[in-house]
Protein backbone atom coordinates (compact mmCIF):
# COMPACT_ATOMS: atom_id res chain seq x y z
CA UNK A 1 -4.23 -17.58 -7.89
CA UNK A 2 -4.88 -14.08 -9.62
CA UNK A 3 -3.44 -11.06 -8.52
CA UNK A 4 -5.19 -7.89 -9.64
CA UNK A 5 -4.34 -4.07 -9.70
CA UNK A 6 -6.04 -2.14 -8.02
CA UNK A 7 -3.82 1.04 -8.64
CA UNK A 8 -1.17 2.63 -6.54
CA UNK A 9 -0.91 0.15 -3.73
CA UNK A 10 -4.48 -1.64 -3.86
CA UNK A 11 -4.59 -5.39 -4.95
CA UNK A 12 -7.59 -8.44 -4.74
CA UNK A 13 -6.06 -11.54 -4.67
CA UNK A 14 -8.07 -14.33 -5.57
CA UNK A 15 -7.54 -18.07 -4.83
CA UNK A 16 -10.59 -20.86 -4.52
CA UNK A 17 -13.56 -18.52 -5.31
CA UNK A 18 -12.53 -16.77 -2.32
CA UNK A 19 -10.77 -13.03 -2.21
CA UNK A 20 -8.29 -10.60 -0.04
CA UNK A 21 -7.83 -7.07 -0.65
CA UNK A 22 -4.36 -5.04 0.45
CA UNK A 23 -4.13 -1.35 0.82
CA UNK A 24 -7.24 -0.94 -1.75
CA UNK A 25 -8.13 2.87 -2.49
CA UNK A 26 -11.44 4.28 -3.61
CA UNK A 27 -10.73 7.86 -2.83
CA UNK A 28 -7.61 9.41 -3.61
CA UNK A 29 -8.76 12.79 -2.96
CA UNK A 30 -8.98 12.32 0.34
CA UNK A 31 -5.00 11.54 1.02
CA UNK A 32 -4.20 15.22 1.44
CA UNK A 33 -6.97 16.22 3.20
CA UNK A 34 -5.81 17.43 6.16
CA UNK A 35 -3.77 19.73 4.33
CA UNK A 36 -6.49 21.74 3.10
CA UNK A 37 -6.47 23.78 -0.04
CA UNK A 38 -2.73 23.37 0.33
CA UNK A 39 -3.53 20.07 -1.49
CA UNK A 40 -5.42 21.50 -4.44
CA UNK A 41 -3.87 20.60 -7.69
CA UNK A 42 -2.03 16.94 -6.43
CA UNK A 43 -1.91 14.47 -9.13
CA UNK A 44 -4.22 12.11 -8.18
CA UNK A 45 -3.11 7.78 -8.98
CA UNK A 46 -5.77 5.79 -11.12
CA UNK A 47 -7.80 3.48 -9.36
CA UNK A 48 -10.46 0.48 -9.67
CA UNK A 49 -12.82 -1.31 -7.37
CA UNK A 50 -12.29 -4.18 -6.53
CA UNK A 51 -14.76 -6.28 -8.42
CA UNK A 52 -15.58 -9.03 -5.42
CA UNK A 53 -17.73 -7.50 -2.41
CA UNK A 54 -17.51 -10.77 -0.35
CA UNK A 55 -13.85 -10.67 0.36
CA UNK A 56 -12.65 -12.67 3.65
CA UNK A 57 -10.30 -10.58 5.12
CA UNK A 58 -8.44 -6.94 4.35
CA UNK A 59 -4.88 -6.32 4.60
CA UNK A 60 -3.58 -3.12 5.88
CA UNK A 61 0.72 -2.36 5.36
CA UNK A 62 -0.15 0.74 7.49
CA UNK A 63 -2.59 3.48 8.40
CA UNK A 64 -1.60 5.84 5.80
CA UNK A 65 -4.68 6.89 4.27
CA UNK A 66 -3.73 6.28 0.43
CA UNK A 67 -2.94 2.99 2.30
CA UNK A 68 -6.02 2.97 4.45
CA UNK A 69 -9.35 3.66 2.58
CA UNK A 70 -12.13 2.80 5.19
CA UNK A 71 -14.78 3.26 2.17
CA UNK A 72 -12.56 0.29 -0.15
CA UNK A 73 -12.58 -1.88 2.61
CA UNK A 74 -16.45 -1.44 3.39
CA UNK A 75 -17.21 -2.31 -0.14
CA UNK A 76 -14.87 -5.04 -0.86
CA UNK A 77 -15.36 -7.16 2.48
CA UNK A 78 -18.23 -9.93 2.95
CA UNK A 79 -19.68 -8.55 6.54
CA UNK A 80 -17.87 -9.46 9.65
CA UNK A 81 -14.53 -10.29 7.49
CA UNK A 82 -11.61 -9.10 9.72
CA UNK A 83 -8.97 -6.49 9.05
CA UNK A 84 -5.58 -6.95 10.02
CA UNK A 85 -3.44 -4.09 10.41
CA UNK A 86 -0.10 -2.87 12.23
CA UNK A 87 -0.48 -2.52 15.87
CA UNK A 88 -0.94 0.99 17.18
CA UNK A 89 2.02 2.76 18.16
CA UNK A 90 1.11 4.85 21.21
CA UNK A 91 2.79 7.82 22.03
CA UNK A 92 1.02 11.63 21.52
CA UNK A 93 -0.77 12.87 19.58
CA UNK A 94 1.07 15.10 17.24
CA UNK A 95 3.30 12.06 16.68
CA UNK A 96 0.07 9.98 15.00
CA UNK A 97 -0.92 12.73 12.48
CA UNK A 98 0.04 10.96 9.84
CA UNK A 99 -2.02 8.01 11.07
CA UNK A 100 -5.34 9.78 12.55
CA UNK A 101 -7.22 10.17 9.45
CA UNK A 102 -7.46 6.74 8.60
CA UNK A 103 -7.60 5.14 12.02
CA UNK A 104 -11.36 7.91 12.54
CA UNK A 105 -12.51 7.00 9.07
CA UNK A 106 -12.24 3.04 9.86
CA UNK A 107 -13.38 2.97 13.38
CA UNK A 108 -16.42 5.06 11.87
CA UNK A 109 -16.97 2.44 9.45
CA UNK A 110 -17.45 -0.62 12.47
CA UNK A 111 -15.01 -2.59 10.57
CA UNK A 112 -13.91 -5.52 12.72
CA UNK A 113 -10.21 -4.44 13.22
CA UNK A 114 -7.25 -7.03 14.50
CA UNK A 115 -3.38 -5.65 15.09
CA UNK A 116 -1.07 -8.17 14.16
CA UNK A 117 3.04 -8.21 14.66
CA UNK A 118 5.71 -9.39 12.34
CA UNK A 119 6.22 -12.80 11.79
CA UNK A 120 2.34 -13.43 12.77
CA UNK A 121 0.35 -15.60 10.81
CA UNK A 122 -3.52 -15.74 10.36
CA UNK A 123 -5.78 -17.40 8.15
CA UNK A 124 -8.97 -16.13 6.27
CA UNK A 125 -10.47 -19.09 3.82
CA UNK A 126 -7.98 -20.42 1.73
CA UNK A 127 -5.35 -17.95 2.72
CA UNK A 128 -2.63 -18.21 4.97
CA UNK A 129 -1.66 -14.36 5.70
CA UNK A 130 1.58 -13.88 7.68
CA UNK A 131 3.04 -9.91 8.86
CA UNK A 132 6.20 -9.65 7.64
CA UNK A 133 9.01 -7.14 8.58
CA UNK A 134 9.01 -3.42 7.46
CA UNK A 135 10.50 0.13 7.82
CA UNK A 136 8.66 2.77 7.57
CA UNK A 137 9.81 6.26 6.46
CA UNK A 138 7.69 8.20 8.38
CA UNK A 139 8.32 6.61 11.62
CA UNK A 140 4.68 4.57 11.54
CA UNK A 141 4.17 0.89 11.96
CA UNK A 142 3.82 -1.08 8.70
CA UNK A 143 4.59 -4.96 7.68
CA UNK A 144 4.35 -6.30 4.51
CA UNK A 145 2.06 -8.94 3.50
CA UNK A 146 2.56 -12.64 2.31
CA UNK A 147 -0.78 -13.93 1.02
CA UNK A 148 -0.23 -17.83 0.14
CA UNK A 149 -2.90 -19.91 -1.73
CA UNK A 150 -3.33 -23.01 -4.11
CA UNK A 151 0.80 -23.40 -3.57
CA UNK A 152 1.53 -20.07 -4.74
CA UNK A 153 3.21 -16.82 -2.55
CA UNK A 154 2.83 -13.33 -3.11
CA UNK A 155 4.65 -10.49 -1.12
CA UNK A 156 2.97 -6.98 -0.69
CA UNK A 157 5.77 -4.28 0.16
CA UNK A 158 3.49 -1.25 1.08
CA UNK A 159 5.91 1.66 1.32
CA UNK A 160 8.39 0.27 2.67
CA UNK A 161 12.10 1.54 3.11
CA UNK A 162 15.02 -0.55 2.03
CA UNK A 163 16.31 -2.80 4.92
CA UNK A 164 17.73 -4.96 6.23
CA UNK A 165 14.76 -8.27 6.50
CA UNK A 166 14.79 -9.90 3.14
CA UNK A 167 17.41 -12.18 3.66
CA UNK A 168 15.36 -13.47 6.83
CA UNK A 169 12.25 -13.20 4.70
CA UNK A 170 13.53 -15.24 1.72
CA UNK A 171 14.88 -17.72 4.49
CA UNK A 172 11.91 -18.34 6.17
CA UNK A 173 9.02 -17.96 3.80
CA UNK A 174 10.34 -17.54 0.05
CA UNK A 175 10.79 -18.70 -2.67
CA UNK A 176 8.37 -15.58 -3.74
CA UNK A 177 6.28 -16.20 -6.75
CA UNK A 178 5.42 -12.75 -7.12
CA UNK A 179 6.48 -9.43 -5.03
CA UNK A 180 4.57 -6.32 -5.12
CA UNK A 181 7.04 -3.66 -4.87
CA UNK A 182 7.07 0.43 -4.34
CA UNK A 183 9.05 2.56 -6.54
CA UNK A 184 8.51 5.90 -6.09
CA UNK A 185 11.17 6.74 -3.26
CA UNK A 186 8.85 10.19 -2.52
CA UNK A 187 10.91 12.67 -0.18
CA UNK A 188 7.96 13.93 2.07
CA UNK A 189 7.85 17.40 3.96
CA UNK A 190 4.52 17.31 6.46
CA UNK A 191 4.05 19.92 9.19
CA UNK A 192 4.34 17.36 11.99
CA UNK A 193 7.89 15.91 10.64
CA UNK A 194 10.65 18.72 11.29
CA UNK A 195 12.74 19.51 9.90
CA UNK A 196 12.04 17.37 7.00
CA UNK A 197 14.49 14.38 6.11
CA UNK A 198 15.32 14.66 2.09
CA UNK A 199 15.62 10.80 2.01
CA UNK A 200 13.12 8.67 0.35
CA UNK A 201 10.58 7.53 2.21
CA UNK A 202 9.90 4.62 0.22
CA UNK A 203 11.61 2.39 -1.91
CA UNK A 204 13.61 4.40 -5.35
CA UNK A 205 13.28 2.00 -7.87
CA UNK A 206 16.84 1.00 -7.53
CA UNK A 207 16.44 0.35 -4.36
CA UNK A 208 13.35 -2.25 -5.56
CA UNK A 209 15.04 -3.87 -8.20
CA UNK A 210 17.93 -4.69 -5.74
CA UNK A 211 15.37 -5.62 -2.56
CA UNK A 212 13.59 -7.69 -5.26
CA UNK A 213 16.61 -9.53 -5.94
CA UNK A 214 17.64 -10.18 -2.72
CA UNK A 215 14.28 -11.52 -1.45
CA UNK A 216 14.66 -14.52 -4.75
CA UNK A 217 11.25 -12.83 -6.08
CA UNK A 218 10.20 -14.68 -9.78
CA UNK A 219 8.19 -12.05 -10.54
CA UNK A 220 8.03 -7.87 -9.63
CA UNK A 221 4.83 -6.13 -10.42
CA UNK A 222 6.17 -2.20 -9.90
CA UNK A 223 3.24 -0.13 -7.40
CA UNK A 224 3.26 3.09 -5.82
CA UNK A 225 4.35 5.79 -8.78
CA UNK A 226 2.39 7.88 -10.93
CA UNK A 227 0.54 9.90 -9.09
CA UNK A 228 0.39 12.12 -5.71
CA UNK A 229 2.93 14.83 -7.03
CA UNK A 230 2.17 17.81 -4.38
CA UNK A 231 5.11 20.18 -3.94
CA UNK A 232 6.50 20.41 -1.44
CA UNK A 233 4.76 18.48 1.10
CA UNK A 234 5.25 15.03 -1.11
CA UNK A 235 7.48 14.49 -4.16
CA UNK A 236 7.80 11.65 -5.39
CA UNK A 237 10.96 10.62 -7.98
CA UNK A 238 10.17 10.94 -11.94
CA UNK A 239 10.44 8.31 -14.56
CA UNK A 240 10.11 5.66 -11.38
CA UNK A 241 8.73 3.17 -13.66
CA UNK A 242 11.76 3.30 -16.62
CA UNK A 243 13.95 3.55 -13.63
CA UNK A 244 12.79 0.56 -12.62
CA UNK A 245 12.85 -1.54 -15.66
CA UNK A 246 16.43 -0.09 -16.15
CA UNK A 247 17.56 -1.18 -12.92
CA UNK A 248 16.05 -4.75 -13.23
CA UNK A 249 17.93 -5.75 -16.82
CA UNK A 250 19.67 -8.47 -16.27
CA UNK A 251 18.50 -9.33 -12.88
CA UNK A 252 16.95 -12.85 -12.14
CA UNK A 253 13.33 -11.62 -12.50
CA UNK A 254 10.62 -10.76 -14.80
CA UNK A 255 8.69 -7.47 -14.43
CA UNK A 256 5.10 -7.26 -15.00
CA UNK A 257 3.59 -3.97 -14.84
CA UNK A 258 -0.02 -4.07 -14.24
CA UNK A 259 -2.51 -1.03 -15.26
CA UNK A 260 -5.34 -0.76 -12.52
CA UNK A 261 -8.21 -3.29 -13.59
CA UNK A 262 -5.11 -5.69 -15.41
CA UNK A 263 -4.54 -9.29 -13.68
CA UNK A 264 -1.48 -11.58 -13.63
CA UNK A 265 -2.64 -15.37 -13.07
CA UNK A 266 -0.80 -17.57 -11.44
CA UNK A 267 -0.71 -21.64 -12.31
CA UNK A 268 -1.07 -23.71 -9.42
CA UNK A 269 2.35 -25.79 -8.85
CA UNK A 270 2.76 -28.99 -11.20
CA UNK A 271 1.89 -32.02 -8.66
CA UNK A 272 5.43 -33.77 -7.41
C-alpha cells in the first residue's frame, strides 16, 4: 500500500493498481469564501492533485469545505465511483453554515453521494472502508476513516477532537499501521457559532501524540497545520509540527512527516 500527501488533510491511497482519495483539496481559496473580503490575506496550505483520475471511491471525514472539495473529487474519481460521507444532520439552517458550501458545490457536481454511520463498513475494489467514531468541534458530523488493503490499515483522523473512542477503535480494528493525525488544535470564531468557544477545535498536537498512542498506531504522519491562519475567525496553534515531534519523543511510534506530493510505502505483511 502507498499512502500519499496530498496536503492539509488530502491523501490517495493506493493498493492493487486501484486508488481512494480522503478529504483531497484543489482549492484552498475557496474555504473562506463565505466570509468575503473578510478572508483576504488567509494563509493558504500547499496542495497536490492527486495523480490517479480513476479512483474507486472518495472519502469524506466531514462537509467542511477544506475537507470537502467537490472539484478534487471530480478529478480524482473513475465515473460513477461513490462518495461516502457523514450523514446529514438535519436541523435549520443557520445551524448547517458551516456545512452548506460544500454540500451545493458537490450536489452541483452529480457526484454519486452515500451517508454512512460509525462502525459501517463498505467496500470499493480492494478496499475495505469502515466509519469510525469522531467529535467534531464545530458541532458537525464527521468519522474517521480506516482504509485496509494488501494486509495493511491506515486511520484518517479528519479534524477530529480528542475523545473518548480509541480504546474501542484499537479494540476492534487496530493494530494501526499508520494514523493520519491533525495537529493544529485551531480555536475558531464564525458568525453562526456564538459566542465563540476558545477551545481547540481540533486535535493540539499534544493531544495527537497522546490519541496516537492510545489507538497502538506504528506510524503518525502529522496533517492539518501550516496554513489557514485568518484572525480572528480561525487560528490555528504555532509551531504545531515541533510541538508535535516534541510531544511524541519517547512514545511507541515513529513520525513521518510527509510534504504534499511525498509517499510513505507500506510492505505487505510477511506470509505466516
Amino acid at each position: 500500500m502507498n499512502v500519499r500527501s496530498l496536503g492539509w488533510a488530502g491523501f490517495e491511497i493506493e493498493a492493487g493498481g486501484c486508488t481512494v482519495v480522503v478529504d483531497a483539496l484543489a482549492d484552498p481559496a475557496a474555504t473562506f469564501a463565505a466570509l468575503g473580503d473578510g478572508a483576504a490575506g488567509a494563509a493558504l496550505p500547499a496542495v497536490v492533485p492527486a495523480v490517479g483520475t480513476g479512483a474507486a471511491a472518495g472519502l469524506l471525514t466531514h462537509l467542511h469545505r477544506d475537507h470537502a472539495d467537490a472539484r478534487a473529487l471530480a478529478a480524482a474519481l473513475a465515473d460513477g465511483a461513490p462518495v461516502f460521507e457523514p450523514g446529514w444532520p438535519g436541523g435549520e439552517d443557520i445551524e448547517n453554515l458551516a456545512l452548506a458550501q460544500a454540500a451545493a458545490e458537490l450536489a452541483r457536481a452529480g457526484l454519486d453521494r452515500r451517508e454512512v454511520a460509525p462502525w459501517e463498513s463498505v467496500e470499493a475494489g480492494p478496499f475495505a472502508l469502515t466509519a469510525l467514531p469522531a467529535v467534531d468541534g464545530l458541532g458537525d458530523p464527521q468519522v474517521s476513516w480506516l482504509i485496509e488493503a494488501e494486509g495493511a490499515r491506515v486511520l484518517h483522523l479528519g479534524d477530529t477532537r480528542f475523545h473518548g473512542w480509541w480504546w474501542r477503535m484499537a479494540r476492534r480494528h487496530g493494530p494501526f499501521d499508520v494514523v493520519l493525525a491533525p495537529i493544529n488544535g485551531p480555536a475558531v470564531d464564525f458568525p453562526h457559532l456564538q459566542p465563540p468557544s476558545p477551545l481547540p477545535a481540533a486535535m493540539e498536537p499534544e493531544e495527537a501524540a497522546l490519541a496516537a498512542e492510545l489507538l497502538g498506531a506504528e506510524r503518525v504522519v502529522p496533517m492539518h497545520y501550516d496554513g489557514y491562519a485568518l484572525d480572528p475567525w480561525y487560528r490555528p496553534e504555532e509551531d504545531a509540527g515541533a510541538r508535535f515531534r516534541a510531544a511524541a519523543e519517547g512514545r511507541p511510534f515513529e513520525v513521518v512527516a510527509l510534504a504534499p506530493g511525498e509517499s510513505l510505502e507500506l510492505a505487505a505483511p510477511a506470509a505466516a
